[in-house]
PDB file of N, CA and C in Angstrom:
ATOM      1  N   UNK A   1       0.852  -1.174   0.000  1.00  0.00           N
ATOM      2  CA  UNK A   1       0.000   0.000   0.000  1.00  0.00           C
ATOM      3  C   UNK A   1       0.896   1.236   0.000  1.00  0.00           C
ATOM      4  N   UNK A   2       1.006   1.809  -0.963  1.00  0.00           N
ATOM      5  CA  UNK A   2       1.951   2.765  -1.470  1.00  0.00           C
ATOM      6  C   UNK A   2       0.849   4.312  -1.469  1.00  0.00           C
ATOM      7  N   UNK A   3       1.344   5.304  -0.130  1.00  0.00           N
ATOM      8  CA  UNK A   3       0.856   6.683   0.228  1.00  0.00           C
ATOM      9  C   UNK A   3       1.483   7.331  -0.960  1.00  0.00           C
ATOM     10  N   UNK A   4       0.330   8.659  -1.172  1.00  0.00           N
ATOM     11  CA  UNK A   4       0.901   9.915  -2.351  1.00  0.00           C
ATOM     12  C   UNK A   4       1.953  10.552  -1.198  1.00  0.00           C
ATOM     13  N   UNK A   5       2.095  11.191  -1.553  1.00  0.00           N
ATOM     14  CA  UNK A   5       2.916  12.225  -1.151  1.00  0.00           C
ATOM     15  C   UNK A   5       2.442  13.506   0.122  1.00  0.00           C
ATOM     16  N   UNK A   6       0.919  14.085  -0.289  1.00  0.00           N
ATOM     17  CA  UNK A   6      -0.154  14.078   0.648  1.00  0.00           C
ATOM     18  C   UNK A   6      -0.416  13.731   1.909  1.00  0.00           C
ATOM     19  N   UNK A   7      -0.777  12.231   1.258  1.00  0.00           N
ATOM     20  CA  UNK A   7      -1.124  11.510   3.020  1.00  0.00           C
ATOM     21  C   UNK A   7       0.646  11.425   3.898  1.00  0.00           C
ATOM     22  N   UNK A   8       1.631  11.399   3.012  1.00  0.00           N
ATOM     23  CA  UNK A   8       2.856  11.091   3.978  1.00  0.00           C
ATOM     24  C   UNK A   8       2.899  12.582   4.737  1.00  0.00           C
ATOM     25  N   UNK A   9       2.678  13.847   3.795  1.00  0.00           N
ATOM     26  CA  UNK A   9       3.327  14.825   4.967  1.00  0.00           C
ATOM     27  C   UNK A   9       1.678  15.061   5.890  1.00  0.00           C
ATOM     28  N   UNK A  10       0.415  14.622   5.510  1.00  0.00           N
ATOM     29  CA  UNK A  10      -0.371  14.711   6.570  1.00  0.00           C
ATOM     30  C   UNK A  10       0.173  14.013   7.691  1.00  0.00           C
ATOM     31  N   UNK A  11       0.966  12.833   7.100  1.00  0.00           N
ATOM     32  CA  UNK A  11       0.963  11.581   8.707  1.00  0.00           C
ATOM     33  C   UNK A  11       2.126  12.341   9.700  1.00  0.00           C
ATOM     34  N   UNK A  12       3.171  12.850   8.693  1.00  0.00           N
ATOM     35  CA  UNK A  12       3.899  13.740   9.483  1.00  0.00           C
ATOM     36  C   UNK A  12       3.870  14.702  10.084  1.00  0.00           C
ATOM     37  N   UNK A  13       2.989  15.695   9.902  1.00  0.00           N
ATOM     38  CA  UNK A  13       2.555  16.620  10.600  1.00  0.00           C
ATOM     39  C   UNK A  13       1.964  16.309  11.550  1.00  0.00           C
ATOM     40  N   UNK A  14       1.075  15.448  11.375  1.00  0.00           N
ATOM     41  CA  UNK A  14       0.529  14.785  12.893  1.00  0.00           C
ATOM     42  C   UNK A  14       1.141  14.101  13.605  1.00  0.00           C
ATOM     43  N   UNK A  15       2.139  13.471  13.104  1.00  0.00           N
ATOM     44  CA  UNK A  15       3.601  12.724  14.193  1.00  0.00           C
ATOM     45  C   UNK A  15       3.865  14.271  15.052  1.00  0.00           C
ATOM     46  N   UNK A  16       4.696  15.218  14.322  1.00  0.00           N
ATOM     47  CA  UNK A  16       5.222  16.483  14.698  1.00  0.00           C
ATOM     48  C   UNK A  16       4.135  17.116  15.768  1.00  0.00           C
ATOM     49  N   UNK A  17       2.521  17.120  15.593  1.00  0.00           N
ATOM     50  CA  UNK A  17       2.118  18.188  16.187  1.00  0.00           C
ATOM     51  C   UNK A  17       2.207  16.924  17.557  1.00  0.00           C
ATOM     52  N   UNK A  18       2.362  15.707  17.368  1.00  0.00           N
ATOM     53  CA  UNK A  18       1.800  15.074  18.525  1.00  0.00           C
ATOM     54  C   UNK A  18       3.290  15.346  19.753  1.00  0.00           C
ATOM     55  N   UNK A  19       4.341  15.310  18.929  1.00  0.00           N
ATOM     56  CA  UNK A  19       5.872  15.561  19.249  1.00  0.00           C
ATOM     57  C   UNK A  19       5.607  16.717  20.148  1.00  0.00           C
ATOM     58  N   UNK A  20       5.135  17.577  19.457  1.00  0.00           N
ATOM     59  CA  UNK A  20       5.409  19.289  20.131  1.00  0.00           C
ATOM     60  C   UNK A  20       4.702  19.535  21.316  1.00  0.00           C
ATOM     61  N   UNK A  21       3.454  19.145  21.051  1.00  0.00           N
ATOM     62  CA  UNK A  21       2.493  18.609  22.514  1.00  0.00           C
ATOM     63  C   UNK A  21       3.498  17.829  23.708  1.00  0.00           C
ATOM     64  N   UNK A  22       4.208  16.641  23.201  1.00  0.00           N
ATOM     65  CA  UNK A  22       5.142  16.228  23.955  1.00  0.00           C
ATOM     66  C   UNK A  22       6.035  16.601  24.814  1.00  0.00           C
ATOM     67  N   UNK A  23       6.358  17.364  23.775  1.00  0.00           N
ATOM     68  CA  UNK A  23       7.311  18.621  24.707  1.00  0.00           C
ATOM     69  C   UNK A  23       7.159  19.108  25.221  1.00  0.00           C
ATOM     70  N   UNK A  24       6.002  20.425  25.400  1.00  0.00           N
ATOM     71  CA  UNK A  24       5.453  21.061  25.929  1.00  0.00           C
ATOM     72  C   UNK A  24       5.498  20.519  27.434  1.00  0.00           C
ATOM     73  N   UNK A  25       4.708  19.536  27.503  1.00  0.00           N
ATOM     74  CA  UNK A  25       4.301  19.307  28.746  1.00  0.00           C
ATOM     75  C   UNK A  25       5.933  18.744  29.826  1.00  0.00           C
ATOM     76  N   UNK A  26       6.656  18.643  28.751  1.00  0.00           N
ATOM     77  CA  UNK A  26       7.864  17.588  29.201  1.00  0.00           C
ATOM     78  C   UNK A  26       8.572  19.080  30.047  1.00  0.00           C
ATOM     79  N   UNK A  27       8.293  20.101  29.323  1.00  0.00           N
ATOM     80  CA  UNK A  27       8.919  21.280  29.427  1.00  0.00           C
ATOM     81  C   UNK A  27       8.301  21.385  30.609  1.00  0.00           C
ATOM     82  N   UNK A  28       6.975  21.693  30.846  1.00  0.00           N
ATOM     83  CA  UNK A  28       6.174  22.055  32.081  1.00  0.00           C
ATOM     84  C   UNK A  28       6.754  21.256  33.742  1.00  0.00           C
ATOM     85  N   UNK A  29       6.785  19.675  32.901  1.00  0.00           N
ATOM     86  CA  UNK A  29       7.041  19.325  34.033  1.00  0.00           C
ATOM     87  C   UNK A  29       8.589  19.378  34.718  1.00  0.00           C
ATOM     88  N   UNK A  30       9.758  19.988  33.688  1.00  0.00           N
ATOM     89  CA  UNK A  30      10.438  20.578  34.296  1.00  0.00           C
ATOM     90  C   UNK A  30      10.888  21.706  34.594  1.00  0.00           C
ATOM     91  N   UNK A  31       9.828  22.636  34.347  1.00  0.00           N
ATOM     92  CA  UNK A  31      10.249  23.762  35.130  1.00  0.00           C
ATOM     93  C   UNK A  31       9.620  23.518  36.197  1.00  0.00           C
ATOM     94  N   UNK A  32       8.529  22.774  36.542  1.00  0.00           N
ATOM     95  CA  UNK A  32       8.143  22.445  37.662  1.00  0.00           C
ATOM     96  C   UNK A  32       8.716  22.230  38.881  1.00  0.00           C
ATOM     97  N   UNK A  33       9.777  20.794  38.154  1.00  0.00           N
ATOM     98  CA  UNK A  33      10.555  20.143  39.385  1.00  0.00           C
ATOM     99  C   UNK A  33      11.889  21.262  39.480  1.00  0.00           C
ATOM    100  N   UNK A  34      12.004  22.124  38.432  1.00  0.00           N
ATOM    101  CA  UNK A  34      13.063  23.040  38.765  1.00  0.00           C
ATOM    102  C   UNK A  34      12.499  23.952  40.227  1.00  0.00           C
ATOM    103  N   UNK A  35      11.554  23.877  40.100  1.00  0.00           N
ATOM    104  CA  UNK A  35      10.828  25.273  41.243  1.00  0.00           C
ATOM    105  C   UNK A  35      11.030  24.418  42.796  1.00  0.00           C
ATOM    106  N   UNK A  36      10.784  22.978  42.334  1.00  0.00           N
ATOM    107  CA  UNK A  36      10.282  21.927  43.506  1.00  0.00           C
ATOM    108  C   UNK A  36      11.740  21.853  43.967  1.00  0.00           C
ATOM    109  N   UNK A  37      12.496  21.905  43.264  1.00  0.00           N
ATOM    110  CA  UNK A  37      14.173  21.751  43.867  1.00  0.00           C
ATOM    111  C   UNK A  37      15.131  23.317  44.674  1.00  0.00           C
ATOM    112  N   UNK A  38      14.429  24.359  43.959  1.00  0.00           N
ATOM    113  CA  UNK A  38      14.804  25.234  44.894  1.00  0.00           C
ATOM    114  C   UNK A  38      13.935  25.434  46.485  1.00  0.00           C
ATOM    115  N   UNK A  39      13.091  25.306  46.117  1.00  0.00           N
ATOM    116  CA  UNK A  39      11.748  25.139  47.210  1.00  0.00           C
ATOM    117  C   UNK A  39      12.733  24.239  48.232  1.00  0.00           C
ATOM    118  N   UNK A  40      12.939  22.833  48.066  1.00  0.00           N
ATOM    119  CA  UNK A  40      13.173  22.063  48.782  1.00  0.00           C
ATOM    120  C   UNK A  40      14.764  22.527  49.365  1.00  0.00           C
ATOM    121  N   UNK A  41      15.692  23.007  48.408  1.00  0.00           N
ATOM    122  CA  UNK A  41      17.446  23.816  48.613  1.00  0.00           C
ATOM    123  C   UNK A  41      17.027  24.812  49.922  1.00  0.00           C
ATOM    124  N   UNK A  42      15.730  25.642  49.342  1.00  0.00           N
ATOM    125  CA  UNK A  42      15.777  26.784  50.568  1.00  0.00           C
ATOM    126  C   UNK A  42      15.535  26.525  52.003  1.00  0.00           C
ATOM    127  N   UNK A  43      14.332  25.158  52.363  1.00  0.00           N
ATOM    128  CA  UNK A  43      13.755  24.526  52.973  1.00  0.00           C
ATOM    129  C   UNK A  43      15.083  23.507  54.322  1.00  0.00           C
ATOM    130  N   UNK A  44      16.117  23.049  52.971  1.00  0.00           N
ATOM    131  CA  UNK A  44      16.990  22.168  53.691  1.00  0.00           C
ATOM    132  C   UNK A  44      17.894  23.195  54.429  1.00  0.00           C
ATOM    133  N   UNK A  45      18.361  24.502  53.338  1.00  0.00           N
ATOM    134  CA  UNK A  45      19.401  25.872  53.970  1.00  0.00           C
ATOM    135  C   UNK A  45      18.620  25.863  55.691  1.00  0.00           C
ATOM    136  N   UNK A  46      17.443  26.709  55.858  1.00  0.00           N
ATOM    137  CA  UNK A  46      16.350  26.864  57.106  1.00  0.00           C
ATOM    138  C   UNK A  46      17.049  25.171  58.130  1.00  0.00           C
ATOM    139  N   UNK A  47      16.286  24.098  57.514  1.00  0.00           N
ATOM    140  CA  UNK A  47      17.293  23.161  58.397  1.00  0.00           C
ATOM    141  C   UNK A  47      18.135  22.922  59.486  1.00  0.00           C
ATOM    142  N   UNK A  48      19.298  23.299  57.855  1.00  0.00           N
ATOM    143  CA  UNK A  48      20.333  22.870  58.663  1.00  0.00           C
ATOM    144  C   UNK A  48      20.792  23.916  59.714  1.00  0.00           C
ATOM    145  N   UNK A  49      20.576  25.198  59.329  1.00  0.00           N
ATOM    146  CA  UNK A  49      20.454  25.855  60.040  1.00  0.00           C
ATOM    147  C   UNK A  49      20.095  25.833  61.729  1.00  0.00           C
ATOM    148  N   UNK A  50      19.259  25.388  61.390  1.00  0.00           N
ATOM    149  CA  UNK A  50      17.963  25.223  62.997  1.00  0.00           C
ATOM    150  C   UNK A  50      18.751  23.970  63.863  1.00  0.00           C
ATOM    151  N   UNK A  51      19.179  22.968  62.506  1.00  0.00           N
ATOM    152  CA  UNK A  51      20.194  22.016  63.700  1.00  0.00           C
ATOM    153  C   UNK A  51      21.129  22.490  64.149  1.00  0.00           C
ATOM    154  N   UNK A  52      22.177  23.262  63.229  1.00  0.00           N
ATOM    155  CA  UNK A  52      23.445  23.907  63.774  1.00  0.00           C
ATOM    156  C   UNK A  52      23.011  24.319  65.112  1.00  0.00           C
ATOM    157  N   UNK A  53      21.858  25.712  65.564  1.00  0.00           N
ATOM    158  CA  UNK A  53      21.745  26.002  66.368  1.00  0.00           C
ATOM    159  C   UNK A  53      21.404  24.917  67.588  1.00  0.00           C
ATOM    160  N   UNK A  54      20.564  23.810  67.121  1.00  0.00           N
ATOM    161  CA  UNK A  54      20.403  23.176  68.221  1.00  0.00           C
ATOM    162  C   UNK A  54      20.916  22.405  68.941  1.00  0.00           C
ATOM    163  N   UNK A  55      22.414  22.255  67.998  1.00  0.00           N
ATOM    164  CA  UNK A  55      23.562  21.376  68.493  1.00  0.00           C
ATOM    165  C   UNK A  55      24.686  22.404  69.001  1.00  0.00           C
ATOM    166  N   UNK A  56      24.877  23.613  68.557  1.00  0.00           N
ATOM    167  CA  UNK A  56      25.462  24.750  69.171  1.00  0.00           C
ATOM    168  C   UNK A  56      24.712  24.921  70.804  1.00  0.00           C
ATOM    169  N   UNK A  57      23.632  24.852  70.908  1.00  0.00           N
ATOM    170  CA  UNK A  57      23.294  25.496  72.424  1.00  0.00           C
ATOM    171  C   UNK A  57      22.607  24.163  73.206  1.00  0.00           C
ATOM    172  N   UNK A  58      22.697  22.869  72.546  1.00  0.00           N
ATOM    173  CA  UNK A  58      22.481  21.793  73.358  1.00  0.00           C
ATOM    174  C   UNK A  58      24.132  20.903  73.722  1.00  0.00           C
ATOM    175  N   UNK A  59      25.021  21.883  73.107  1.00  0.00           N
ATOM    176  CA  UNK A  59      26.374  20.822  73.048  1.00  0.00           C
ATOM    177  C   UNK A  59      26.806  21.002  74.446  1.00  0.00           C
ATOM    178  N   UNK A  60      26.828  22.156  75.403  1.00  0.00           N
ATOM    179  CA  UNK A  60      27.117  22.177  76.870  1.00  0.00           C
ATOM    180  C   UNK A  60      26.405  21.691  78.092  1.00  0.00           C
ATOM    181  N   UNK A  61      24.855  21.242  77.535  1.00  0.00           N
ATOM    182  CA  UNK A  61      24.128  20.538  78.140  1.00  0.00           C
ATOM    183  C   UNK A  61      24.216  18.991  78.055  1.00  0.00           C
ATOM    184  N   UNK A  62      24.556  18.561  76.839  1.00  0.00           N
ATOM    185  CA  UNK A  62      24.722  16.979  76.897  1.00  0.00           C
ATOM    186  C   UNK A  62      26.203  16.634  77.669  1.00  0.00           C
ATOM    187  N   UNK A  63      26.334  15.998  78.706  1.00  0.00           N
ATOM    188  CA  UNK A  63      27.355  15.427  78.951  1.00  0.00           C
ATOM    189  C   UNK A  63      28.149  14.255  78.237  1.00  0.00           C
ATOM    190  N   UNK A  64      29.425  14.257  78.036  1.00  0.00           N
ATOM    191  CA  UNK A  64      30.414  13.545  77.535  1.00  0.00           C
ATOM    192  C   UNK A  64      30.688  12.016  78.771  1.00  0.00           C
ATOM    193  N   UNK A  65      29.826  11.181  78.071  1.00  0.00           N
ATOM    194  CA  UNK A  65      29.603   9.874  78.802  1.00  0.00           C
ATOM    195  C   UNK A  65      29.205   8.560  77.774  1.00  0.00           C
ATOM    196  N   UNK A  66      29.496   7.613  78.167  1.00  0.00           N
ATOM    197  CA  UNK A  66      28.801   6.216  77.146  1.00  0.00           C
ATOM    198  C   UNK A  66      27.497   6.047  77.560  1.00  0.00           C
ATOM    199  N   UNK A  67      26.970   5.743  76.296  1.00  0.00           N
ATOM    200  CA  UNK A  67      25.744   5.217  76.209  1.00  0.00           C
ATOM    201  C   UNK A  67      25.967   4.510  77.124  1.00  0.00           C
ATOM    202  N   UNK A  68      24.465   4.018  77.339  1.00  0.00           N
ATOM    203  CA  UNK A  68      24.570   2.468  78.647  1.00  0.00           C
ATOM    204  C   UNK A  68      24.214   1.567  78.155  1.00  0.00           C
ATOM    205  N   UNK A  69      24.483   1.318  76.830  1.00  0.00           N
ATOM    206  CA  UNK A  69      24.951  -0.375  75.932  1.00  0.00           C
ATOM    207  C   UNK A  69      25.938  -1.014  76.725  1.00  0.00           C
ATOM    208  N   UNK A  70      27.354  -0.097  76.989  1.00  0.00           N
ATOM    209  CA  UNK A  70      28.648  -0.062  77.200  1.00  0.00           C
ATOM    210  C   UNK A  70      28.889  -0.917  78.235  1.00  0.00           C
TER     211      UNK A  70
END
């Protein structure tokens, strides 16, 4: 079954528009996870932060002793 010339660039154009749609969304979903990764960078900065401090002003309160596995 031998296509004119016609039906081949119809089939192609509809390959292409289905392609570009493809993208699109491929695009969406990474600027998405781009947003979701600073979100989460700023989130972990706050963190570690909050531990530093809580190991800065809990480090003179914990005494230097073995667990009681030992």
């Amino acid at each position: 079954m031998l296509m004119n010339n016609e039906e081949r660039i119809d089939n192609l154009e509809i390959k292409i528009a289905y392609m570009e749609d493809f993208i699109n969304q491929i695009q969406e979903v990474a600027v998405q996870q781009a947003k979701d990764i600073e979100l989460l960078k700023a989130e972990n900065k706050i963190l570690s932060q909050r531990l530093k401090d809580v190991m800065e002003n809990a480090g003179a309160d914990i005494p230097n002793r073995k667990p009681p596995h030992y």
